[in-house]
C-alpha atoms as a PDB file:
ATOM      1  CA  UNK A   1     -31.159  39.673 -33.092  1.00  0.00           C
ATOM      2  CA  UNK A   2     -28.165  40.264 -30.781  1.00  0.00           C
ATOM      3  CA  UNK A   3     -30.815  40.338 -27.520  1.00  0.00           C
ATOM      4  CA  UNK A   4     -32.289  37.146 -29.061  1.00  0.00           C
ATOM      5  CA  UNK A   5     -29.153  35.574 -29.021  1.00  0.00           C
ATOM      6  CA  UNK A   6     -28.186  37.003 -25.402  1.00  0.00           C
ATOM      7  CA  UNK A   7     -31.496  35.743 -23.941  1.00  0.00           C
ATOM      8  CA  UNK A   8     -30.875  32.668 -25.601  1.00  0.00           C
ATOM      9  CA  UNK A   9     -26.819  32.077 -24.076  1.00  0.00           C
ATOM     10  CA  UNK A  10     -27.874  33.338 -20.819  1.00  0.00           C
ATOM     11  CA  UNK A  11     -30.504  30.694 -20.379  1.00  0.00           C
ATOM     12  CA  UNK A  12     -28.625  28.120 -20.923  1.00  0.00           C
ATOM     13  CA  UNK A  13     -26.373  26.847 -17.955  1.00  0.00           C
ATOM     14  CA  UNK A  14     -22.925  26.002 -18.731  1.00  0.00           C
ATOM     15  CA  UNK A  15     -21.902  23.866 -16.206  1.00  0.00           C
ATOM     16  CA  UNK A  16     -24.525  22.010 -13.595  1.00  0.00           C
ATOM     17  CA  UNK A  17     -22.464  21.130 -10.347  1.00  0.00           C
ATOM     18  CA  UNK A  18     -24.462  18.277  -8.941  1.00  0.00           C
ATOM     19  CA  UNK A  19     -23.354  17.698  -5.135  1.00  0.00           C
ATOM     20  CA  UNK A  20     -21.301  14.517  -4.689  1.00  0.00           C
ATOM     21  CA  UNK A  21     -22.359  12.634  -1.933  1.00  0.00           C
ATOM     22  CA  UNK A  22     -19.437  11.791   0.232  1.00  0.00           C
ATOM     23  CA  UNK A  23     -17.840   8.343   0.789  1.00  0.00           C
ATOM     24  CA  UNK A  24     -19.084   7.781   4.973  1.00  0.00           C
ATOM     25  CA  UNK A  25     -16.368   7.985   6.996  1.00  0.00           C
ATOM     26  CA  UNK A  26     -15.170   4.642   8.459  1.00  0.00           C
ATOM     27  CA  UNK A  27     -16.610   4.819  12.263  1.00  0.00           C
ATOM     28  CA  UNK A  28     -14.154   5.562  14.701  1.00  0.00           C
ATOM     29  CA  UNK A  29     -12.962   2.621  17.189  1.00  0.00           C
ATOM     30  CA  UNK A  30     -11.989   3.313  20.608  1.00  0.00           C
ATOM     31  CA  UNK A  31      -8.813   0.808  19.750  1.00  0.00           C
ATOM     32  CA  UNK A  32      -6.014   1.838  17.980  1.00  0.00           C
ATOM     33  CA  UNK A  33      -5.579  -0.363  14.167  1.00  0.00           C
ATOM     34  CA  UNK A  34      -4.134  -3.498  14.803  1.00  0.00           C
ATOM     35  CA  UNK A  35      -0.500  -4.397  12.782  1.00  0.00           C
ATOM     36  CA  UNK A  36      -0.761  -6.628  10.079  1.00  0.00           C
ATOM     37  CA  UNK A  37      -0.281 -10.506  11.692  1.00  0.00           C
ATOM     38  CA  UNK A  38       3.329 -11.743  11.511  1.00  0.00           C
ATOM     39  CA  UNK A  39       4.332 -13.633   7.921  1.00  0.00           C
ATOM     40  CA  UNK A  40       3.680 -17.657   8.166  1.00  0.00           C
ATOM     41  CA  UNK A  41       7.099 -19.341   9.262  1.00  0.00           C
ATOM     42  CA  UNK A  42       8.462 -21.026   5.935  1.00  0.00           C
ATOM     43  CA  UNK A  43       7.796 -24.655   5.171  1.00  0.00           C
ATOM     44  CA  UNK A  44      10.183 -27.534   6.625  1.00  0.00           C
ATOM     45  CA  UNK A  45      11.838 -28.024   3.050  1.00  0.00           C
ATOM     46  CA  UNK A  46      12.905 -24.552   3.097  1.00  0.00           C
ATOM     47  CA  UNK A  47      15.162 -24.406   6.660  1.00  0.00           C
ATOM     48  CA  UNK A  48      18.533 -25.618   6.538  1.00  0.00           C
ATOM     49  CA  UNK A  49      19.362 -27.804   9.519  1.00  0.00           C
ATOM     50  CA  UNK A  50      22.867 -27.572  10.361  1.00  0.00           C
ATOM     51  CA  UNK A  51      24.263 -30.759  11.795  1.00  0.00           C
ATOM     52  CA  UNK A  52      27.936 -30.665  11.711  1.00  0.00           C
ATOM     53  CA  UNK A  53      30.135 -27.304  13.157  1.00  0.00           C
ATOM     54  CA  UNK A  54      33.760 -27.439  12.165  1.00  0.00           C
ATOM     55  CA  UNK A  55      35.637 -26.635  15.482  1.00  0.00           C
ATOM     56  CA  UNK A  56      39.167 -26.458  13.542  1.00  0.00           C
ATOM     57  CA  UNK A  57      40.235 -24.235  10.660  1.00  0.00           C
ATOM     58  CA  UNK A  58      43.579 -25.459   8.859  1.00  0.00           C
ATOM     59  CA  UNK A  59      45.486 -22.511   7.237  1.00  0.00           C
ATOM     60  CA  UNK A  60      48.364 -23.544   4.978  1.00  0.00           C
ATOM     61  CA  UNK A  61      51.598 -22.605   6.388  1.00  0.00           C
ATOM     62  CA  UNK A  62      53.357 -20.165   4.378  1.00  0.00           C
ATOM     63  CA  UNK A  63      57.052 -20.634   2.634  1.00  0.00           C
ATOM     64  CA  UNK A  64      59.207 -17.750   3.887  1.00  0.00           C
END
């Protein structure tokens, strides 16, 4: 009975690997990656124009 049962387990694979194809490589260019292009320059709404530049500060004068 045992040998029965030995033939048995030993015929009967417990794991079946199946080879995993690998993803291709990506072919390799002579030039390096290029950067990611520069962010698109904001919309005309969004920029502040500044028009008028104080040229005098007034400070309070002080009571000593």
């Amino acid at each position: 009975m045992a040998a029965k049962l030995a033939a048995v387990i030993n015929s009967v694979p417990l794991f079946q690997i199946a080879p995993t194809p690998l993803p291709a490589a990506p072919p390799e260019s002579a030039e390096p990656p290029r950067p990611p292009p520069p962010p698109p320059p904001p919309p005309a709404a969004m920029l502040l124009e500044i028009t008028e530049v104080p040229t005098t500060v007034r400070v309070p004068e002080l009571a000593l």
